[in-house]
Protein backbone atom coordinates (compact mmCIF):
# COMPACT_ATOMS: atom_id res chain seq x y z
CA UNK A 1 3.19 7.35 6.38
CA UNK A 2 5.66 7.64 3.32
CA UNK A 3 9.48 7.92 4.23
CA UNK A 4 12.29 9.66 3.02
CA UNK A 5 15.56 10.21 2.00
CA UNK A 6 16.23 13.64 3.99
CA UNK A 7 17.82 15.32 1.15
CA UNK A 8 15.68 13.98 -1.38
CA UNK A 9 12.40 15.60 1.08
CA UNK A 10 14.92 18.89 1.09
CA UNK A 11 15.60 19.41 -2.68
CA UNK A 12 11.85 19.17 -3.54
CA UNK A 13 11.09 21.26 -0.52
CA UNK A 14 14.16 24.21 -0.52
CA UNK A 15 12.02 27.27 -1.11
CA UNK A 16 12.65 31.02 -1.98
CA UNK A 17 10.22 33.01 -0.31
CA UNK A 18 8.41 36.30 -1.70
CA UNK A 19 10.22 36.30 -5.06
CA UNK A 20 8.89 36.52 -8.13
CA UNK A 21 6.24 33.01 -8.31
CA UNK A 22 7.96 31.27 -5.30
CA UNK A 23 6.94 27.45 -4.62
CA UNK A 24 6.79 26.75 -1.03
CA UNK A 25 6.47 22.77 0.46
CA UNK A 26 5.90 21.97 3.73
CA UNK A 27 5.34 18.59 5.65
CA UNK A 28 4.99 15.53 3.11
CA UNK A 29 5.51 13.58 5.96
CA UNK A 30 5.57 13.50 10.07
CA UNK A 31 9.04 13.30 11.67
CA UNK A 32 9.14 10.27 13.63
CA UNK A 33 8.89 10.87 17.34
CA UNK A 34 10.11 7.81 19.55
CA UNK A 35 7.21 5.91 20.95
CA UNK A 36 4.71 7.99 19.08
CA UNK A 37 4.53 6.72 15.39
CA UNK A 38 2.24 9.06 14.38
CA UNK A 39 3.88 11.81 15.34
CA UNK A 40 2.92 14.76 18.11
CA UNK A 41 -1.28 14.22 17.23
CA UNK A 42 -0.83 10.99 19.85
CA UNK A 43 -0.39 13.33 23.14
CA UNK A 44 -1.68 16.53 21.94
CA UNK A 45 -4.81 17.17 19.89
CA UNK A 46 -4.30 20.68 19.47
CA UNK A 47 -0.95 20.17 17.12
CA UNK A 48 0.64 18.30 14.67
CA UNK A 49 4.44 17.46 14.48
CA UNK A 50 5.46 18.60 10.62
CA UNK A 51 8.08 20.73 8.88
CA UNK A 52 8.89 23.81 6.65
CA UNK A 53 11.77 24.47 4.29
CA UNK A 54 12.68 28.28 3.82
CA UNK A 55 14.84 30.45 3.13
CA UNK A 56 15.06 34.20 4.21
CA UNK A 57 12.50 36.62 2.42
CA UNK A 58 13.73 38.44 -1.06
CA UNK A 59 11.53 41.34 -0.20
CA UNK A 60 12.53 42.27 3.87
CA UNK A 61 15.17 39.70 4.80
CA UNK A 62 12.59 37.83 7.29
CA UNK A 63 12.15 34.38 7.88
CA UNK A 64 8.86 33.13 8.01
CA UNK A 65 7.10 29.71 8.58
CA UNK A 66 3.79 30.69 7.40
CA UNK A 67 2.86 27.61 8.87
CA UNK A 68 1.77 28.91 12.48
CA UNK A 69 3.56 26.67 15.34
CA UNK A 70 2.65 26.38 18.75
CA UNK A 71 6.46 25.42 19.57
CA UNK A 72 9.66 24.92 17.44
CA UNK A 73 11.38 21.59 18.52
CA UNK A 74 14.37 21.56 16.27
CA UNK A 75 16.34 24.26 13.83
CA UNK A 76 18.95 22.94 11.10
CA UNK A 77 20.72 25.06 8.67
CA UNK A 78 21.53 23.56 5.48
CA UNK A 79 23.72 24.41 2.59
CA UNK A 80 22.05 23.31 -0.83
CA UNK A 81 25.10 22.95 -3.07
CA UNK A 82 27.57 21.65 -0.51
CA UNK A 83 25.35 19.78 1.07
CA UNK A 84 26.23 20.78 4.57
CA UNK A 85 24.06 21.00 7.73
CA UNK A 86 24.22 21.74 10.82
CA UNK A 87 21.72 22.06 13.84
CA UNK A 88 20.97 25.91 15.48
CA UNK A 89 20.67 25.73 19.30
CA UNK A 90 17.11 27.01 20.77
CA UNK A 91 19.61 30.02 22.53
CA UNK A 92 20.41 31.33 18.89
CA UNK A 93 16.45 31.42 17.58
CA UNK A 94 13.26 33.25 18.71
CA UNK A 95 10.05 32.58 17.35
CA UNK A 96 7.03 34.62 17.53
CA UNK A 97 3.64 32.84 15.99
CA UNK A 98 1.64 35.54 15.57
CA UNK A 99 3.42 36.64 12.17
CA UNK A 100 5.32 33.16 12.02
CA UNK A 101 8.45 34.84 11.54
CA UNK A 102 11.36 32.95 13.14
CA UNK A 103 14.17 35.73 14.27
CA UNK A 104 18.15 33.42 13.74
CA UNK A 105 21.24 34.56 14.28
CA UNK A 106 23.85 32.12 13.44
CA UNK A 107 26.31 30.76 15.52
CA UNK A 108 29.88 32.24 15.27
CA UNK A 109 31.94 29.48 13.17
CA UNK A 110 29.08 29.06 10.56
CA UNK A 111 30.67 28.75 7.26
CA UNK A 112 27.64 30.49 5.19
CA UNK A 113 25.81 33.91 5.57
CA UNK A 114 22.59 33.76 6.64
CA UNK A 115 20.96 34.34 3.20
CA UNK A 116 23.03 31.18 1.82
CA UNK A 117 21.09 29.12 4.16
CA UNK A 118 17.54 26.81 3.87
CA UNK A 119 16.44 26.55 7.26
CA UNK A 120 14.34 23.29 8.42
CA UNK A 121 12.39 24.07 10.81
CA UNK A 122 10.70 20.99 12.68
CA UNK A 123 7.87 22.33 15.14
CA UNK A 124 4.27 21.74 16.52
CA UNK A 125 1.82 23.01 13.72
CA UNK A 126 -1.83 24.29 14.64
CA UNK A 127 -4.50 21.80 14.40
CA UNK A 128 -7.16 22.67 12.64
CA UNK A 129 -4.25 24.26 10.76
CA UNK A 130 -3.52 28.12 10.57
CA UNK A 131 -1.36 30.43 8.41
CA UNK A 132 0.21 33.81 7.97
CA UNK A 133 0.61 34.53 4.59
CA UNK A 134 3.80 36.83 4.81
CA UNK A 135 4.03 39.21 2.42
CA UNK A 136 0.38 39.47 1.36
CA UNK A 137 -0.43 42.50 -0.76
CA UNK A 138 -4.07 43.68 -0.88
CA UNK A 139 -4.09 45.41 -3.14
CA UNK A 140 -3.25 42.99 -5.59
CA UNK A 141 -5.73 40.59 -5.18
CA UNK A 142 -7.43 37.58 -2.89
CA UNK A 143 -5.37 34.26 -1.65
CA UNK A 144 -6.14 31.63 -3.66
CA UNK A 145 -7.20 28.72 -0.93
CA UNK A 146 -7.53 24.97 -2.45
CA UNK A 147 -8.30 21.69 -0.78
CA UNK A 148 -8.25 18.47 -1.92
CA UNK A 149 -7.86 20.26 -5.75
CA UNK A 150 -10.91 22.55 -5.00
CA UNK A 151 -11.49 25.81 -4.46
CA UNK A 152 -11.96 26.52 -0.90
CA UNK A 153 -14.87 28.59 0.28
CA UNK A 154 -14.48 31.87 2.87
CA UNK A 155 -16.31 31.27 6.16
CA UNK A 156 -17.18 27.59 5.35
CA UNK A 157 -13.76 26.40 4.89
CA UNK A 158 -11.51 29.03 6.05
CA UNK A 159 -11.72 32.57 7.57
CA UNK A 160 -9.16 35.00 6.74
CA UNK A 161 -8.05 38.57 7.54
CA UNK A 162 -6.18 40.41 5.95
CA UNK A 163 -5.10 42.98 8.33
CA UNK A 164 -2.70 40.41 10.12
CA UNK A 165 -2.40 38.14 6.97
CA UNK A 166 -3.61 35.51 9.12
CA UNK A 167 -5.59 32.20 7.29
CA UNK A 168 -7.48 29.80 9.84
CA UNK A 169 -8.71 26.91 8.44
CA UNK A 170 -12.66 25.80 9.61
CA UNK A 171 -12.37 22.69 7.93
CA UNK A 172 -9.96 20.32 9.89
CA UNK A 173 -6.87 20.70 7.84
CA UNK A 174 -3.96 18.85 9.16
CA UNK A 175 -0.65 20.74 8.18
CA UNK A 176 1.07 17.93 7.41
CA UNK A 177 -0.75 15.14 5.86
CA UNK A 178 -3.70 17.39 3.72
CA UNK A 179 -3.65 17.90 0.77
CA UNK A 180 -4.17 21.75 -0.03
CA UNK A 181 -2.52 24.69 -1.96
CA UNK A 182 -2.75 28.62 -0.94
CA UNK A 183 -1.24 30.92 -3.15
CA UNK A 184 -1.15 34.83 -2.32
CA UNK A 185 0.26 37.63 -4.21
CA UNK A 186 3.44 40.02 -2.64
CA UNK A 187 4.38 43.24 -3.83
CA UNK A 188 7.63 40.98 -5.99
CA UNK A 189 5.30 38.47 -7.56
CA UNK A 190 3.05 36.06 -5.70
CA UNK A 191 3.91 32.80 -3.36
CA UNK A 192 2.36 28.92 -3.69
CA UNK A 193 2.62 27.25 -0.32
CA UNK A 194 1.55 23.71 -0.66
CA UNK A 195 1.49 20.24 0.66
CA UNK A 196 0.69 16.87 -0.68
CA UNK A 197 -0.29 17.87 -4.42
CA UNK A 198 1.13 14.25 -5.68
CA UNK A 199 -2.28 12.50 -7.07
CA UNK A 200 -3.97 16.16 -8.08
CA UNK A 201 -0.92 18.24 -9.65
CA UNK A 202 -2.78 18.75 -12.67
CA UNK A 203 -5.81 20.19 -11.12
CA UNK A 204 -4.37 22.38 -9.18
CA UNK A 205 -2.18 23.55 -11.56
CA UNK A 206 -4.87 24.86 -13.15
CA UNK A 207 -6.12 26.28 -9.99
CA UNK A 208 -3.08 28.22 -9.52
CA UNK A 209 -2.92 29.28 -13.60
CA UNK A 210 -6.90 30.68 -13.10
CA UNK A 211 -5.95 32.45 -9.92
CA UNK A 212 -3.31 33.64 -11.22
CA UNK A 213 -5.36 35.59 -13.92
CA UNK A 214 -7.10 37.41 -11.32
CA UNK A 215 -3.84 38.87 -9.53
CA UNK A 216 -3.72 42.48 -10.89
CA UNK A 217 0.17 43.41 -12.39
């Protein structure tokens, strides 16, 4: 299991959702849970202990995981430029993980509007692992779905629906230690959520770039 810095994981990993081409990292490693050293899989099968950086939606304001979560376990704002944090109490955050989106409302005292923020969100991930893709428009195209640097197959590898936007992986992705890309296209542009890419960034690159071709302006 790599470690590091927390900052260093956070500058790779800040995202801006739903604009125009956003990046989107998640995991890249397990928070350490005491007396579990690989994480949350040691007492429960059903979920993995990972993370998401985000930031609230360009397009509605929401903030979304797309990551689905059985339970969040710990909320921390954080301020990019200054470099400030601080952690949300569970009283001042709902979460509801049938569209992932994560409903905050800051506590009074917070020196930054809401939209200032990256939030990193620490939870219990689905295992085989299952996403919303917030934002999905239709009728611009198909998600582009990539494993290990190749292009996943529909109702081998993954089922998806795109009435509730909802991704669930056949094949027995871990959230956060697979490697795997999913890229789907908004009404503002189009969104690349992805974890691990390190040893394949070339090829799927070049997955992306091909997809991308298909996504109609």
């Amino acid at each position: 299991m790599r470690k590091s810095n927390f900052f260093t994981v956070t500058v790779m990993a800040a995202v801006f959702l739903l604009g125009v081409s956003s990046v989107i990292f998640s995991g890249c490693k397990t928070p350490q849970i005491e007396g579990e050293p690989n994480g949350a899989a040691v007492s429960d099968p059903d979920s993995v202990e990972t993370y998401v950086n985000t930031t609230p939606s360009k397009i509605d304001g929401k903030i979304s995981t797309i990551t689905v979560f059985n339970s969040i376990t710990k909320l921390t704002a954080i301020h990019m430029k200054s470099r400030w944090r601080a952690e949300i109490p569970e009283s001042n955050y709902s979460y509801n993980p049938k569209t992932t989106v994560l409903d905050v409302n800051l506590p009074a005292g917070f020196p930054y509007k809401r939209y200032e923020l990256v939030y990193h969100i620490i939870g219990k991930a689905k295992k085989p692992a299952v996403f919303v893709l917030a934002g999905y428009d239709e009728q611009r195209g198909e998600p582009g779905v990539f494993f290990d640097a190749k292009t996943a197959v529909e109702g081998k590898d993954y089922t998806f629906d795109p009435a509730t936007k909802t991704l669930t992986c056949i094949r027995k992705i871990d959230a956060d230690t697979d490697s795997y890309q999913i890229c789907w296209p908004t009404a503002k542009g189009s969104v690349n959520f992805s974890n691990h890419l390190e040893k394949n960034d070339d090829a799927y690159r070049r997955l992306y770039i091909e997809w991308l071709k298909r996504v109609k302006s």
